[in-house]
C-alpha atoms as a PDB file:
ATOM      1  CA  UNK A   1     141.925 141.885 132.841  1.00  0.00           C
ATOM      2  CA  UNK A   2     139.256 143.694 130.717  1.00  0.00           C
ATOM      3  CA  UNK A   3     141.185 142.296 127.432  1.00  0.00           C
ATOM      4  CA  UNK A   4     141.250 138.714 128.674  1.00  0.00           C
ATOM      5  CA  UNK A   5     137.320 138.761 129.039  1.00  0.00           C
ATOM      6  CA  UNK A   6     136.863 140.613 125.776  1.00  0.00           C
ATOM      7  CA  UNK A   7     139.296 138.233 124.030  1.00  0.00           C
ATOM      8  CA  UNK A   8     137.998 134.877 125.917  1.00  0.00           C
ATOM      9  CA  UNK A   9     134.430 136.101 125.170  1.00  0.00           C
ATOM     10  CA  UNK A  10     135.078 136.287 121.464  1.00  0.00           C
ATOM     11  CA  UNK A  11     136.619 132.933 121.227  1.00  0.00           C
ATOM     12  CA  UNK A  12     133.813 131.347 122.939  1.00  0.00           C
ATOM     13  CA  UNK A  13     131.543 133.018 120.565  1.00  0.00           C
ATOM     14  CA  UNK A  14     133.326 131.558 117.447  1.00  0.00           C
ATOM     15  CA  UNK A  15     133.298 128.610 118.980  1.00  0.00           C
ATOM     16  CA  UNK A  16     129.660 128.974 119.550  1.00  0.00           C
ATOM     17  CA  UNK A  17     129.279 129.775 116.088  1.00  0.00           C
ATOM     18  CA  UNK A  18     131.255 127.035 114.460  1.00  0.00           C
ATOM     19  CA  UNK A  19     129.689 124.672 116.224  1.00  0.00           C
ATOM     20  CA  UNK A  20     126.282 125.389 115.498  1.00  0.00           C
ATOM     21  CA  UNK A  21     127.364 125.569 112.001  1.00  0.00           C
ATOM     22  CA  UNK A  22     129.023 122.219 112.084  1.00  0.00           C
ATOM     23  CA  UNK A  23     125.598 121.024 113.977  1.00  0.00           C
ATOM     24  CA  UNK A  24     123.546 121.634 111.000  1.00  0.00           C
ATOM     25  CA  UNK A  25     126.071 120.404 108.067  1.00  0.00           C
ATOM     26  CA  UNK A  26     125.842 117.427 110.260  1.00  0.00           C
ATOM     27  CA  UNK A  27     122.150 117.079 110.266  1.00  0.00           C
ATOM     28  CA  UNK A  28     121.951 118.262 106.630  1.00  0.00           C
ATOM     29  CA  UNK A  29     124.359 115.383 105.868  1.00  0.00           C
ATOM     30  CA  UNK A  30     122.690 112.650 107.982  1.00  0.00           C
ATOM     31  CA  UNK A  31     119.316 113.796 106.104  1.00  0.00           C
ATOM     32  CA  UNK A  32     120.863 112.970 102.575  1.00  0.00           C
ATOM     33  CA  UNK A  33     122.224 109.859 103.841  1.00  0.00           C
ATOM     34  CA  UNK A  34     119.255 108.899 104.927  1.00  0.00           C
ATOM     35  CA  UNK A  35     117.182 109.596 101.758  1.00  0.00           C
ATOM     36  CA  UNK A  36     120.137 107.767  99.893  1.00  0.00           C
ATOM     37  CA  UNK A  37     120.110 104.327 101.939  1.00  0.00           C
ATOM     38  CA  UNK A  38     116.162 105.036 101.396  1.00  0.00           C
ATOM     39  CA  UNK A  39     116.100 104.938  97.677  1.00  0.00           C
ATOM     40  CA  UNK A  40     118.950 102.451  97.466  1.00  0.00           C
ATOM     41  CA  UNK A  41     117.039 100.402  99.612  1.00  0.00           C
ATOM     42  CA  UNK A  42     113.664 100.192  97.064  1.00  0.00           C
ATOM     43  CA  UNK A  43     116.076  99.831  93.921  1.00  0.00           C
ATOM     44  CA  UNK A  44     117.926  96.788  95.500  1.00  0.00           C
ATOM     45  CA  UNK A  45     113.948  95.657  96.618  1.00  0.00           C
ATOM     46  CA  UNK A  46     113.485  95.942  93.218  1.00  0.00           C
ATOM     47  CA  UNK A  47     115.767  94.081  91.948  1.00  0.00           C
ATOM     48  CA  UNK A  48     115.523  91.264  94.347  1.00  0.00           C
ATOM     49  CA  UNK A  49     112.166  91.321  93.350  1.00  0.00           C
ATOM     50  CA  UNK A  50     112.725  90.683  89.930  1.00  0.00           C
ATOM     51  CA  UNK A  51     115.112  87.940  90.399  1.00  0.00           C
ATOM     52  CA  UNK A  52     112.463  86.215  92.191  1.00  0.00           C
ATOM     53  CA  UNK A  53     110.327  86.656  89.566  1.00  0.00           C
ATOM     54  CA  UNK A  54     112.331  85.336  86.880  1.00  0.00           C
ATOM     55  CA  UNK A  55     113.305  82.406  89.440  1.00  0.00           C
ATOM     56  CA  UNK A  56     109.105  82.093  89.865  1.00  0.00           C
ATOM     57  CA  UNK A  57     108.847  82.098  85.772  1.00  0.00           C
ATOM     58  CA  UNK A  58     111.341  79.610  84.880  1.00  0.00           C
ATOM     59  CA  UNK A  59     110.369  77.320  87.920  1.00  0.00           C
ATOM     60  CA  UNK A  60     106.422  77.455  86.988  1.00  0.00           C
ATOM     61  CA  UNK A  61     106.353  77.910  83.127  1.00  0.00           C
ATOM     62  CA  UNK A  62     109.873  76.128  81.736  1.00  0.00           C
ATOM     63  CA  UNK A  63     110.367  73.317  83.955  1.00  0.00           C
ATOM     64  CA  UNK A  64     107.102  72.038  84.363  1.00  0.00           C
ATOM     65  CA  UNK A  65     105.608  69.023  81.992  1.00  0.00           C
ATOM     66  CA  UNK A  66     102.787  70.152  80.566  1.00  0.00           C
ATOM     67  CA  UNK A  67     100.605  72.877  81.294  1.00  0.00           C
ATOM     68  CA  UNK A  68     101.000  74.812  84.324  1.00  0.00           C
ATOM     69  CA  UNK A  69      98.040  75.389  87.029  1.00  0.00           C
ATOM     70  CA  UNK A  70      96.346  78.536  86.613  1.00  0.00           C
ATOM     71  CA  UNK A  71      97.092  79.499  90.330  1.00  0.00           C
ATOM     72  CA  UNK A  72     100.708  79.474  89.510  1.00  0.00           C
ATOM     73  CA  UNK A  73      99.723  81.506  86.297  1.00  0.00           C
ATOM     74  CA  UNK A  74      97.505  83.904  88.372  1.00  0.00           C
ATOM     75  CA  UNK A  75     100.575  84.074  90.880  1.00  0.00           C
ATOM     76  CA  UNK A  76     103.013  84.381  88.274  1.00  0.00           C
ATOM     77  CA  UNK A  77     101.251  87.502  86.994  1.00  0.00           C
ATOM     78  CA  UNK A  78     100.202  89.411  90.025  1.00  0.00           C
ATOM     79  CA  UNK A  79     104.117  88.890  90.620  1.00  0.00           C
ATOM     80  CA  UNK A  80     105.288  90.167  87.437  1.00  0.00           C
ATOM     81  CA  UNK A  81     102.466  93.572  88.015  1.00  0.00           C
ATOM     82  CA  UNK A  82     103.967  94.250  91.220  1.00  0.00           C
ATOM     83  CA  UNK A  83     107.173  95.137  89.316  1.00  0.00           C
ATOM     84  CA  UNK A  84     105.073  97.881  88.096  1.00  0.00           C
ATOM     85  CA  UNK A  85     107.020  97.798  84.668  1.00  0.00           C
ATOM     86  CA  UNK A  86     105.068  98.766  81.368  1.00  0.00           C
ATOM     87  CA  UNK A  87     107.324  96.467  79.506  1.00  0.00           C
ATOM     88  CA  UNK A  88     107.250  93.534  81.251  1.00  0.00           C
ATOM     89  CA  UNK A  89     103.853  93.502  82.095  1.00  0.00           C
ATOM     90  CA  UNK A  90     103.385  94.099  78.197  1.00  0.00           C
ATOM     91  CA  UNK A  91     105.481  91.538  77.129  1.00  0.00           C
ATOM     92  CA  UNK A  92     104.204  89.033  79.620  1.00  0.00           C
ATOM     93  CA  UNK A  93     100.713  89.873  77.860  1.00  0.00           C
ATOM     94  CA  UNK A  94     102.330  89.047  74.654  1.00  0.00           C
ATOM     95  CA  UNK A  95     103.532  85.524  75.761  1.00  0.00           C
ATOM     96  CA  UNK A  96     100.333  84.869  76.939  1.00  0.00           C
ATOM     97  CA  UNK A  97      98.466  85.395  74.224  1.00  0.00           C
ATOM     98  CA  UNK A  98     100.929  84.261  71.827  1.00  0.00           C
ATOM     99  CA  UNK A  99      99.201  81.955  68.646  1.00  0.00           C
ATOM    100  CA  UNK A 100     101.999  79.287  68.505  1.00  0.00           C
ATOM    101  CA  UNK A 101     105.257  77.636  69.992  1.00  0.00           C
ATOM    102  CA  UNK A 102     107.519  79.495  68.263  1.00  0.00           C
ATOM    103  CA  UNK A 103     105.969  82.645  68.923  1.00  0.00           C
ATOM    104  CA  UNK A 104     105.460  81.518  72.890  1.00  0.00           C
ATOM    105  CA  UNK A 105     109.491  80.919  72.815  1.00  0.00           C
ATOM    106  CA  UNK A 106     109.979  83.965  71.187  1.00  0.00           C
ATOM    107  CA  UNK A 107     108.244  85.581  73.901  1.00  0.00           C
ATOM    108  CA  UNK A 108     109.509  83.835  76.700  1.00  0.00           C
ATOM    109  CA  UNK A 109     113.184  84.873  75.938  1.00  0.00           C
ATOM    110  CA  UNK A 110     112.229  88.595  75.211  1.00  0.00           C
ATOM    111  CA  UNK A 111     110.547  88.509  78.853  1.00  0.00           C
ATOM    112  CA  UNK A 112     113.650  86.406  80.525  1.00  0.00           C
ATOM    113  CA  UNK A 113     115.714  89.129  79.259  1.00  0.00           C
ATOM    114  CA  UNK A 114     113.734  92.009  80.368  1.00  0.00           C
ATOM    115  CA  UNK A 115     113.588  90.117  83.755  1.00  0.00           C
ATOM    116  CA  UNK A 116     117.101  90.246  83.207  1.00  0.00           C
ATOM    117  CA  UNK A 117     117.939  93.672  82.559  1.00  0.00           C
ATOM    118  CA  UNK A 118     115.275  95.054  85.634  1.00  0.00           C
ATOM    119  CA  UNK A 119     117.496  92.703  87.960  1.00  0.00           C
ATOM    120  CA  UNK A 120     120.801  94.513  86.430  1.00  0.00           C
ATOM    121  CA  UNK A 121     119.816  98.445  86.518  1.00  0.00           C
END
């Protein structure tokens, strides 16, 4: 009788054991998931973000006739410095200050494609 206590103590203590192991891999796990979704979460923000951006740009800047309003430009950039990209926000300086058309268009496609590229990474 002494052996079956001994014995059915012991199991109960590796099953104590295992499960208090298994209770922290769990948490552990659940912790990493967590921090994934988390960071997945801002880089798809980010890229949603930057489509609506480039949606923003091409709406406001290449489909308008004539010039555009500088509320929409003001928008337009406070937009594009939220991306908090050096490049962008560099090139978008460029095609603002650019001298001539051909320059401005020269511009404009280096920034669509930046745009671009945020949206794919």
């Amino acid at each position: 009788m002494i052996k079956k206590n001994i014995f059915s103590s012991f199991i109960i203590l590796i099953l104590l054991a295992g499960n208090i192991y298994l209770s922290t891999q769990y948490f552990s796990v659940s912790k990493q998931l967590k921090e994934i979704k988390s960071q997945s979460n801002s880089s798809v923000s980010t890229k949603v973000q930057a489509a609506n951006v480039l949606k923003e740009y091409l709406d406001i800047v290449l489909n308008t006739q004539g010039t555009t309003s500088s509320d929409d430009r003001i928008k337009l950039e406070n937009d594009l410095r939220q991306l908090q990209d050096p490049a962008i926000t560099a090139q978008w300086d460029a095609f603002v200050t650019s001298k001539d058309a051909k320059s401005s268009q020269e511009n404009a496609v280096k920034l669509i494609a930046l745009l671009e590229n945020k949206m794919i990474q």
